[in-house]
Each structure stands twice: as structure tokens, then as C-alpha cells.
C-alpha atoms as a PDB file:
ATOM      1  CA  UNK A   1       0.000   0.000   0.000  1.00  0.00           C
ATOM      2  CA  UNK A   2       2.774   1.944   0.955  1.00  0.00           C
ATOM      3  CA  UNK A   3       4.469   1.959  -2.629  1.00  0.00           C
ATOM      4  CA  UNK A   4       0.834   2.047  -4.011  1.00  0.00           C
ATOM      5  CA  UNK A   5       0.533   5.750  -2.360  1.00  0.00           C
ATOM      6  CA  UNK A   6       4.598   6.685  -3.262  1.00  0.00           C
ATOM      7  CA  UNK A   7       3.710   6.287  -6.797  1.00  0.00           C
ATOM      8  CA  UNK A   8       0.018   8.552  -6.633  1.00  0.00           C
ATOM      9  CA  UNK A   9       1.380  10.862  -4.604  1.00  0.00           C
ATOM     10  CA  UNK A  10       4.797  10.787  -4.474  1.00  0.00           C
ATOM     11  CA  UNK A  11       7.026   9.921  -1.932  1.00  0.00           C
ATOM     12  CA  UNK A  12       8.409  13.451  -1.083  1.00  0.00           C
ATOM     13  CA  UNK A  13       4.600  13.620   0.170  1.00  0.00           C
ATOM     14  CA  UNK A  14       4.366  11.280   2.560  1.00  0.00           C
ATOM     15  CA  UNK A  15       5.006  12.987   6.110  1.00  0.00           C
ATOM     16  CA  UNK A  16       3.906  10.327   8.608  1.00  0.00           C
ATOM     17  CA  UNK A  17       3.646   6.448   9.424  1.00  0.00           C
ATOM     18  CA  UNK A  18       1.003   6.632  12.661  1.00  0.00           C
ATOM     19  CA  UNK A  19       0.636   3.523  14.308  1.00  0.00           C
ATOM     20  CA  UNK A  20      -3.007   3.354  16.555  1.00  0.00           C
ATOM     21  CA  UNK A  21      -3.213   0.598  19.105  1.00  0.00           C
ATOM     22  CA  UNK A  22      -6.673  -0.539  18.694  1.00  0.00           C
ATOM     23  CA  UNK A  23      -6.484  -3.228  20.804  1.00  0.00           C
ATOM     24  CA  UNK A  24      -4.849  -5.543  23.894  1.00  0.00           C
ATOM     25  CA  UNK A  25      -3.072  -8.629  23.789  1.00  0.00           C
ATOM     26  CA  UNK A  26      -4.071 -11.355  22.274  1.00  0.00           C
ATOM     27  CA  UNK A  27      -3.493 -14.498  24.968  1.00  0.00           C
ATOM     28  CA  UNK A  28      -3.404 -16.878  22.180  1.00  0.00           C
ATOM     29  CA  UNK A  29      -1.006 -14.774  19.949  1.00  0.00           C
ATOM     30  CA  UNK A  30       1.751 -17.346  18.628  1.00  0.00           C
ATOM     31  CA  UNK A  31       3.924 -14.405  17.599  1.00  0.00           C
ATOM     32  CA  UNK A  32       4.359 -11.115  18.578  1.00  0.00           C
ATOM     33  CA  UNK A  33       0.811  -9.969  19.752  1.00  0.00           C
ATOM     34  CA  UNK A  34      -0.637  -7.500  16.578  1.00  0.00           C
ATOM     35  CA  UNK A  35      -2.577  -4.600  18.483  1.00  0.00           C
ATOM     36  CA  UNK A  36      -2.213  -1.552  16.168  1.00  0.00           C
ATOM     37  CA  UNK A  37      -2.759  -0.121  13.109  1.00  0.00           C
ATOM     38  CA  UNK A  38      -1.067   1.504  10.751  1.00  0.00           C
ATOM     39  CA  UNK A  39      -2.130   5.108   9.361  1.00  0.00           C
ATOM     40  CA  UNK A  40      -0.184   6.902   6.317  1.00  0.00           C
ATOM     41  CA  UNK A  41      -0.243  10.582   6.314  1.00  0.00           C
ATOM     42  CA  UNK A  42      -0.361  11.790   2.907  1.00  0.00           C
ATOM     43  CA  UNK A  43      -0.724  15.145   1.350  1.00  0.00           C
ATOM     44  CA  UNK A  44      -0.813  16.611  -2.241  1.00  0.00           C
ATOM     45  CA  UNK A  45       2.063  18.913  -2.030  1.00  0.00           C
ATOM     46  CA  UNK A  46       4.224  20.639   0.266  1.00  0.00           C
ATOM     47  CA  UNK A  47       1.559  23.175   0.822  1.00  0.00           C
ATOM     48  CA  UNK A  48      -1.415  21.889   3.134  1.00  0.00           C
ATOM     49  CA  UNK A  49      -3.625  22.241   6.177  1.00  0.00           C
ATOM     50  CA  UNK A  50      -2.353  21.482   9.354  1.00  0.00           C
ATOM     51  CA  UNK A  51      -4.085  21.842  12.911  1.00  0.00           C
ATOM     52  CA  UNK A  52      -1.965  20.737  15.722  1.00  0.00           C
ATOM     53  CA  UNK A  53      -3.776  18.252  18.124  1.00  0.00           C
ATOM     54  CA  UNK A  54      -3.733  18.422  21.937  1.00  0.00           C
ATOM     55  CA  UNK A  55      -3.988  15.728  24.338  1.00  0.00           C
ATOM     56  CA  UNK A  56      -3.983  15.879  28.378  1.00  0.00           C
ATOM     57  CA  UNK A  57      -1.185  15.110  30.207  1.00  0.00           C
ATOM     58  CA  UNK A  58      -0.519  12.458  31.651  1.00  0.00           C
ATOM     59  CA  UNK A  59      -0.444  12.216  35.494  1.00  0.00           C
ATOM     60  CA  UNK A  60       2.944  10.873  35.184  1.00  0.00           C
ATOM     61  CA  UNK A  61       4.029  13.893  32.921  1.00  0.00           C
ATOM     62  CA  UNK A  62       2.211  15.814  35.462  1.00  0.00           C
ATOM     63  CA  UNK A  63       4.386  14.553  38.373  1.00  0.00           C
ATOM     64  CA  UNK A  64       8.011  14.964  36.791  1.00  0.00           C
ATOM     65  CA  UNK A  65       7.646  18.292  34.707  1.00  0.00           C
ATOM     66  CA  UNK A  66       4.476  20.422  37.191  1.00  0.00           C
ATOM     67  CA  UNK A  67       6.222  18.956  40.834  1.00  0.00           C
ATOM     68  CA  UNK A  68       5.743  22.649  41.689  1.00  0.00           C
ATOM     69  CA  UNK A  69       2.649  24.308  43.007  1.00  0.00           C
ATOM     70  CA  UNK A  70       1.767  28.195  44.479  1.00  0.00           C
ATOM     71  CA  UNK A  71       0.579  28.249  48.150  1.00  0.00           C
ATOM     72  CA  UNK A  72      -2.474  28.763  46.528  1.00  0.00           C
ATOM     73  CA  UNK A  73      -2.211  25.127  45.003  1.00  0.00           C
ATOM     74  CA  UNK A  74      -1.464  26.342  41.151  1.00  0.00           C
ATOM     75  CA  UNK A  75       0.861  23.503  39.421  1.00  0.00           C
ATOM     76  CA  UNK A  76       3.967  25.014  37.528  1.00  0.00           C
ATOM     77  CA  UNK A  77       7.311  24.213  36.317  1.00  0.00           C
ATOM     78  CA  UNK A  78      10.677  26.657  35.855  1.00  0.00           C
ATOM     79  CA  UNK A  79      11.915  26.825  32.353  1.00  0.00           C
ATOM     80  CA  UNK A  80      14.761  28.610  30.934  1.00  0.00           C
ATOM     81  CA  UNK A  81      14.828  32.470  29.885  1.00  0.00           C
ATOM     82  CA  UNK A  82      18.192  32.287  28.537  1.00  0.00           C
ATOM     83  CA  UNK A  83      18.636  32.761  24.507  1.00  0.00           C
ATOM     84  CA  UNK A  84      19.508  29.351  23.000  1.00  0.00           C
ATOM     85  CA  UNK A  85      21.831  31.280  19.900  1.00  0.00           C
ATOM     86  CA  UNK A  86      23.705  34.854  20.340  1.00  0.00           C
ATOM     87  CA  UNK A  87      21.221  37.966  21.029  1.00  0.00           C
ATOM     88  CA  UNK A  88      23.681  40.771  21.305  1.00  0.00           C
ATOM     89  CA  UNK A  89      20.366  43.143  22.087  1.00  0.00           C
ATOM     90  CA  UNK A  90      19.157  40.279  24.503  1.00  0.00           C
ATOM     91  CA  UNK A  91      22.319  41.123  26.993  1.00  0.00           C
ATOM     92  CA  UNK A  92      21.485  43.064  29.872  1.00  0.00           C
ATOM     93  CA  UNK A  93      22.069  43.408  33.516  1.00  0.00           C
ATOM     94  CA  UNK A  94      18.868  41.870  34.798  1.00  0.00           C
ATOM     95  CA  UNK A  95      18.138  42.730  39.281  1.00  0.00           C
ATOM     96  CA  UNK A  96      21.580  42.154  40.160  1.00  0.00           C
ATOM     97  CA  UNK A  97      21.795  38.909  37.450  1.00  0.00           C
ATOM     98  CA  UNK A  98      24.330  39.300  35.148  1.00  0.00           C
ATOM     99  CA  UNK A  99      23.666  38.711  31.202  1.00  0.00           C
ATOM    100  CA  UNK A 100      24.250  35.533  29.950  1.00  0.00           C
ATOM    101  CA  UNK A 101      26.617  34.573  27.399  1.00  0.00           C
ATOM    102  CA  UNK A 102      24.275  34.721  24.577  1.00  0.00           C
ATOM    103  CA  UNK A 103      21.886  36.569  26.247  1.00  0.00           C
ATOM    104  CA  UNK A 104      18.277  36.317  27.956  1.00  0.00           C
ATOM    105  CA  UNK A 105      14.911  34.996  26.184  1.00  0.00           C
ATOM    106  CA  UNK A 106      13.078  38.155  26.350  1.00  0.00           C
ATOM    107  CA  UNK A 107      13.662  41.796  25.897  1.00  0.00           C
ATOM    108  CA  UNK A 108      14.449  44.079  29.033  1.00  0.00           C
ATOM    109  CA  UNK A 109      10.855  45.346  28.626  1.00  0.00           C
ATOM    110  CA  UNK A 110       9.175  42.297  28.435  1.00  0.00           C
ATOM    111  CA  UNK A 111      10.830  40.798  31.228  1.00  0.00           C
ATOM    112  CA  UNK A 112       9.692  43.386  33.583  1.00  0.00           C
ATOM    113  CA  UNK A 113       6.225  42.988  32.368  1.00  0.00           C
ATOM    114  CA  UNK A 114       6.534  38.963  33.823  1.00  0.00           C
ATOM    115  CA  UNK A 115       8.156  39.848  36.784  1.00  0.00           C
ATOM    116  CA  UNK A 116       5.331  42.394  37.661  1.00  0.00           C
ATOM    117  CA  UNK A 117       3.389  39.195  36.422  1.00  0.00           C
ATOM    118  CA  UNK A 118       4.841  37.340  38.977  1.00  0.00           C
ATOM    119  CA  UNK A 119       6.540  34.398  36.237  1.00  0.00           C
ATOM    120  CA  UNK A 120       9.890  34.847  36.646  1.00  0.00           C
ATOM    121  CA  UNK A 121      11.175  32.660  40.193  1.00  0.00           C
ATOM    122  CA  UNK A 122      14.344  33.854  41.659  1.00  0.00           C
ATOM    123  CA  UNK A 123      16.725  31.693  43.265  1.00  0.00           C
ATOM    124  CA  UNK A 124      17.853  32.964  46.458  1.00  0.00           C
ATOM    125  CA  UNK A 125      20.318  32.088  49.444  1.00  0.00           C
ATOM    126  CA  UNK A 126      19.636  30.583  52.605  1.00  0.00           C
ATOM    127  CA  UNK A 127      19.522  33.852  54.480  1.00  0.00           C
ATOM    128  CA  UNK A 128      17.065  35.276  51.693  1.00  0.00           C
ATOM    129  CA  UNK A 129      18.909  37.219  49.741  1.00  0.00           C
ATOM    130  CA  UNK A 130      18.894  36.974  45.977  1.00  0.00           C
ATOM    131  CA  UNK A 131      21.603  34.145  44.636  1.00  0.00           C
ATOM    132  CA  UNK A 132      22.922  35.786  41.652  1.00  0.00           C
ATOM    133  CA  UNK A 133      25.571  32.927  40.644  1.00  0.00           C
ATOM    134  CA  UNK A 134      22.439  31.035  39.588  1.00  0.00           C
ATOM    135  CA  UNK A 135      19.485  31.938  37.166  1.00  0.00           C
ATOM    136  CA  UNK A 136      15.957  33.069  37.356  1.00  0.00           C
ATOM    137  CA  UNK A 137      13.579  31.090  35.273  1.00  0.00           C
ATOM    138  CA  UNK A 138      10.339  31.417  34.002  1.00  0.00           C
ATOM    139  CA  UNK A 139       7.388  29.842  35.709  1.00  0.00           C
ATOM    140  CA  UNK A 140       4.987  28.243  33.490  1.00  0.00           C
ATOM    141  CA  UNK A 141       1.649  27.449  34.925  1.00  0.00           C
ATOM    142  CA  UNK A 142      -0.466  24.040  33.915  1.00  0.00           C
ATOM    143  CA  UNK A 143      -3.751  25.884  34.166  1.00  0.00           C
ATOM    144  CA  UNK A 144      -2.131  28.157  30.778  1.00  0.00           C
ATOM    145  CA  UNK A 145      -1.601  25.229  29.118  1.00  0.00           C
ATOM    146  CA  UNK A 146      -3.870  23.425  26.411  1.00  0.00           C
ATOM    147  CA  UNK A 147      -2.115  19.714  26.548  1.00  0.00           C
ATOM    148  CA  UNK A 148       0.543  17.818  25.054  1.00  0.00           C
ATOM    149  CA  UNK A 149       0.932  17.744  21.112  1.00  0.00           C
ATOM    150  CA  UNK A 150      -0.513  14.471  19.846  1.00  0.00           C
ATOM    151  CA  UNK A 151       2.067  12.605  18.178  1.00  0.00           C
ATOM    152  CA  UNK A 152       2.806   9.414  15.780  1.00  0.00           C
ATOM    153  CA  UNK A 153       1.824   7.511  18.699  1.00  0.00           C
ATOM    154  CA  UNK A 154      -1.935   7.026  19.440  1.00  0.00           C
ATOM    155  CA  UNK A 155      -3.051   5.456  22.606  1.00  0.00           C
ATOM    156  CA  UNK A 156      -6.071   6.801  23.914  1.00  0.00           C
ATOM    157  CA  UNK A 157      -8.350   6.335  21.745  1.00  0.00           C
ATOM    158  CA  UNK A 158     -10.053   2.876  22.241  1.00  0.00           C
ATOM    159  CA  UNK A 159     -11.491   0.508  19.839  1.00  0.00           C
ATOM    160  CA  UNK A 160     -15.398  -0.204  19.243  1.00  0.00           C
ATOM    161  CA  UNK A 161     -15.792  -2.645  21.871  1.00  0.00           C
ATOM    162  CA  UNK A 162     -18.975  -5.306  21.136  1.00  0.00           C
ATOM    163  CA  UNK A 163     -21.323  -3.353  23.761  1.00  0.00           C
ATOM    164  CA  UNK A 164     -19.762   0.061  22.318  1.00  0.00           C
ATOM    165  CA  UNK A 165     -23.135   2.471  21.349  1.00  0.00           C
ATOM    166  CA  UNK A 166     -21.862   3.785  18.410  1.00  0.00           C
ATOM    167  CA  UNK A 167     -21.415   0.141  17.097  1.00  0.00           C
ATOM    168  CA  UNK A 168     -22.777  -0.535  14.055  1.00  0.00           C
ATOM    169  CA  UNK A 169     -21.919  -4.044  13.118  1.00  0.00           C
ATOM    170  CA  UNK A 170     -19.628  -3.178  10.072  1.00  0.00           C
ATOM    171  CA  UNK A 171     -16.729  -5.794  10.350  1.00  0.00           C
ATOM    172  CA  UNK A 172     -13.877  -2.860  10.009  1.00  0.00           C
ATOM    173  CA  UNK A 173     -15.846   0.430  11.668  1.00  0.00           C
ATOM    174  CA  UNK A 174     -13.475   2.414  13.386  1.00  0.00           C
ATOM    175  CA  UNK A 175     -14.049   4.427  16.079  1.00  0.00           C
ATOM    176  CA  UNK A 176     -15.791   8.393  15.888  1.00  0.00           C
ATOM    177  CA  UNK A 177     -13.005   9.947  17.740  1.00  0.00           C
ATOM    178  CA  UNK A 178     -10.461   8.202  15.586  1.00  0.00           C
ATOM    179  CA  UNK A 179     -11.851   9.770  12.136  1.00  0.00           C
ATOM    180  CA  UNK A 180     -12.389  12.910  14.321  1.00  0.00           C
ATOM    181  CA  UNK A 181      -8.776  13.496  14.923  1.00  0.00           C
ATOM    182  CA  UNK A 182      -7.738  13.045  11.303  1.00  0.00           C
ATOM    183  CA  UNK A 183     -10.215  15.345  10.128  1.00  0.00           C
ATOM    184  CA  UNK A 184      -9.434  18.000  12.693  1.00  0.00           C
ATOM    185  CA  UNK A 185      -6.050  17.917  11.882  1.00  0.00           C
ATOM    186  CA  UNK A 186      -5.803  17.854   7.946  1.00  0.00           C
ATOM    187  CA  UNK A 187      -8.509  20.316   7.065  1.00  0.00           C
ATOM    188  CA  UNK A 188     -10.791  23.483   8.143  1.00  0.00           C
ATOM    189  CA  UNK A 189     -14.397  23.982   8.260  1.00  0.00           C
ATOM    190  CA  UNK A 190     -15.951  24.336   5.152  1.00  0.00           C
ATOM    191  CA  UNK A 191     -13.319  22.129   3.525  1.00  0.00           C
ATOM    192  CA  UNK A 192     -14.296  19.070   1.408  1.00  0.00           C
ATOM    193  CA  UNK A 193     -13.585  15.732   2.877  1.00  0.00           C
ATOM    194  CA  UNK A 194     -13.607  12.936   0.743  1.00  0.00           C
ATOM    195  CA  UNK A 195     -13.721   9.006   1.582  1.00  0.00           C
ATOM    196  CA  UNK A 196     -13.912   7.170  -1.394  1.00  0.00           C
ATOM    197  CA  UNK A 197     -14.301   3.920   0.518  1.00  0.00           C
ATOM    198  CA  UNK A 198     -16.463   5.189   2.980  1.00  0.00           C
ATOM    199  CA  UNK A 199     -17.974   1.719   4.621  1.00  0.00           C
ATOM    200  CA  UNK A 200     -20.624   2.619   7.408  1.00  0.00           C
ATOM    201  CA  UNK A 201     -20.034   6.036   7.095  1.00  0.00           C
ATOM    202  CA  UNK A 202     -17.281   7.393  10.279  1.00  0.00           C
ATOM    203  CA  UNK A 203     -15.556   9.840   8.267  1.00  0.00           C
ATOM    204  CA  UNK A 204     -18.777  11.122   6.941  1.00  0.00           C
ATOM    205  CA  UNK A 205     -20.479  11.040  10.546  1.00  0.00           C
ATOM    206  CA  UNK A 206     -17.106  12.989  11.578  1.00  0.00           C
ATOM    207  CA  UNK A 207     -16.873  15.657   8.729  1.00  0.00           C
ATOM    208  CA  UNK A 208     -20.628  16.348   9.709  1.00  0.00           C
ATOM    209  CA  UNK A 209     -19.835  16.648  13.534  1.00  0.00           C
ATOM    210  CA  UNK A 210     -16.983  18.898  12.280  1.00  0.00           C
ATOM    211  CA  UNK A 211     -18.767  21.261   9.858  1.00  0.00           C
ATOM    212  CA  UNK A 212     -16.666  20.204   6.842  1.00  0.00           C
ATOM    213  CA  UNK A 213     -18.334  18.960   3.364  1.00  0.00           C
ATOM    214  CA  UNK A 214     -18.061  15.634   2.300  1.00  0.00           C
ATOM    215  CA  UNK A 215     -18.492  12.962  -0.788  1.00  0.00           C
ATOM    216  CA  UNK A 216     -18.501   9.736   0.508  1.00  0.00           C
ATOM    217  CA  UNK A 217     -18.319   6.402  -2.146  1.00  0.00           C
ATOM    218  CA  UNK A 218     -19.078   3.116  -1.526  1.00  0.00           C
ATOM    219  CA  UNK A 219     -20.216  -0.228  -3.770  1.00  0.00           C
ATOM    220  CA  UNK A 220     -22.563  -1.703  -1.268  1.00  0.00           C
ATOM    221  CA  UNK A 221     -26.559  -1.211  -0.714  1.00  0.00           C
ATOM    222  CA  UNK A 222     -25.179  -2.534   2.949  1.00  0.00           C
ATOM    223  CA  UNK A 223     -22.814   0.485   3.602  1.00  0.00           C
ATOM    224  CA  UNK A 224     -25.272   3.484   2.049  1.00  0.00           C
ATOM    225  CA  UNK A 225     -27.953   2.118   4.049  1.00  0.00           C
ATOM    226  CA  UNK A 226     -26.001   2.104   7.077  1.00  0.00           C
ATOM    227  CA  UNK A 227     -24.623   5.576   6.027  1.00  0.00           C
ATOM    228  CA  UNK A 228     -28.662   6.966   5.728  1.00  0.00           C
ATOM    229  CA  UNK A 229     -29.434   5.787   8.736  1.00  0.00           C
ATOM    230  CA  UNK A 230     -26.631   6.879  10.822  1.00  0.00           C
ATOM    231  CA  UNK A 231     -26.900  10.580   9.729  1.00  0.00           C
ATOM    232  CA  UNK A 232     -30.707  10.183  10.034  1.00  0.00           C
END
């Protein structure tokens, strides 16, 4: 299928292999267990949509990189302000802190509008006082953030289990939220979405939910009937 898609497309257009895990071990597997699927991303040129997709953290994410919380119980973490590559207007005496090498993160003006924020954390000595052989950093609160970026990886969404509502009886339906995610991603509302092998209808059912247009092709009386009477 792969090659099949290199030569219609092209292989400089093929961006990413996603694998899905759509289901658990097998007990009776007599081989390496096969729980996942296999998605290739696709597009028609260099230029195309592209919606990053958010996820929530995980507690254990939560535990190693938001350890830290306000007395008031908000969750952050310190990250760097120092520029990663030379910012010779970046350099600047900063409360007592000397410039770093390359420079700080954000301009003079900008970093007094955090500290008067309250995001920047300054290390300080054990009698109080302001450590300036060390570095402030920025404090980045969880409550600001929308999630981790979904990546080639996808675990959380589960499979149509047999007591599953949205179950339809179509030997190969895949799940809503599955469909969901690779419409959100790849196109806008308003766009077309097309699924020229559409089955019971999830993509279609998904560009609805998403306010996207849609053709949707299949051979069967079986699937368009099932298609009808889903959107009904």
C-alpha cells in the first residue's frame, strides 16, 4: 500500500507512518501480539492544512515536569529564559543577574512585564537574599496550558468494543473519535472531505460533527444504508 501511495502521490509527500493501538493482547497470539494499526499521512504537495492536536497530560508527565505548586495550590514548572543562539540586544544586567553569554529569552521590557506578572522565580540564598551565581527562570503554569501535542503515537483512543453504542456491526468500523482526529487535523471547516471507501459512514459522521463537506463512495446497498441511517 505503501508503494501504491509513493507512486500517486509521491514519496516526497508522505510525512507520517502513525501507528493506533486498537487493541490488547491477544493471549493466544503465537507471535508477537498485533494490536495496532497503521495510518499513512499523505498530502498533495508541500503546501497543506495542518491543525496541531492536543492531548492531556498524563499524570505521570504531570508529576516529573508540574512537581511545583503556588501556596495557593497552582501547578507550575521553571523553564529557561536564557537565549539558545547569540542575542547581542538580549544582553542586559537583569536585578543584580548578570547577562548571559548569549543573552536572555526576552527583551528588558518584556521581562519586567513577567516579573510584575509574577513568572519569573528567583533563586535565592539561605539567608534570603537573591543568589545571583544562579538563574531566574520562568514559571509556566499548567492551568495556561492546552495539553501535550498528539504525536505518531496514538493510545487513547479505544477501539469499538462489542457493547460500544456507536457500534454498528460493520466488520472494520473504526471508532468516531479516531476519524475525528484526522479530520481535525488535515482540514478546516468548510473544507471538502472525501472518503472514497467510505464503509458505514465514520468519516462522513465525523466531517458532519466537524462542519466540513463531504463525498462519501461506496459499492454496497449494505454500507449506504447504514450511512442513511446513521446521519438520520
Amino acid at each position: 500500500l505503501k508503494l501504491l501511495l509513493d507512486a500517486i502521490f509521491g514519496p516526497e509527500n508522505f510525512r507520517n507512518e502513525i501507528t493506533w493501538k486498537r487493541t490488547g493482547v491477544h493471549g493466544d497470539s503465537k507471535t508477537w501480539s498485533k494490536v495496532s494499526d497503521i495510518i499513512f499521512f499523505f498530502t498533495k504537495s508541500a503546501a497543506f492544512v495542518w491543525n496541531d492536536q492536543l492531548q492531556s497530560h498524563s499524570a505521570e508527565y504531570l508529576e516529573s515536569h508540574y512537581s511545583k505548586s503556588d501556596p495557593d495550590g497552582r501547578r507550575y514548572q521553571l523553564t529557561s529564559i536564557l537565549s539558545p543562539s547569540p542575542r547581542p540586544n538580549m544582553m542586559y544586567e537583569w536585578k543584580g543577574f548578570p547577562s548571559p553569554p548569549m543573552g536572555w529569552r526576552f527583551s528588558k521590557a518584556r521581562m519586567a512585564e513577567l516579573d510584575a506578572a509574577g513568572l519569573i522565580w528567583y533563586p535565592t540564598r539561605a539567608d534570603g537574599a537573591l543568589d545571583t551565581e544562579k538563574r531566574p527562570r520562568f514559571k509556566r503554569y499548567l492551568d495556561e496550558q492546552q495539553g501535550t501535542k498528539v504525536t505518531t503515537i496514538w493510545t487513547d483512543i479505544a477501539p469499538i468494543n462489542a457493547r460500544a453504542q456507536e457500534r454498528l456491526g460493520y466488520p472494520t468500523q473504526k471508532p468516531l473519535a479516531l476519524l475525528e482526529r484526522i479530520i481535525a487535523a488535515s482540514s478546516n471547516p468548510g473544507d471538502v472531505v472525501l472518503d472514497p471507501f467510505c464503509g458505514c459512514g465514520t468519516a462522513v459522521d465525523a466531517a458532519q460533527k466537524l462542519a466540513r463537506r463531504w463525498i462519501g463512495i461506496d459499492v454496497t446497498h449494505l454500507a449506504i444504508g447504514l450511512i442513511e441511517k446513521r446521519l438520520k
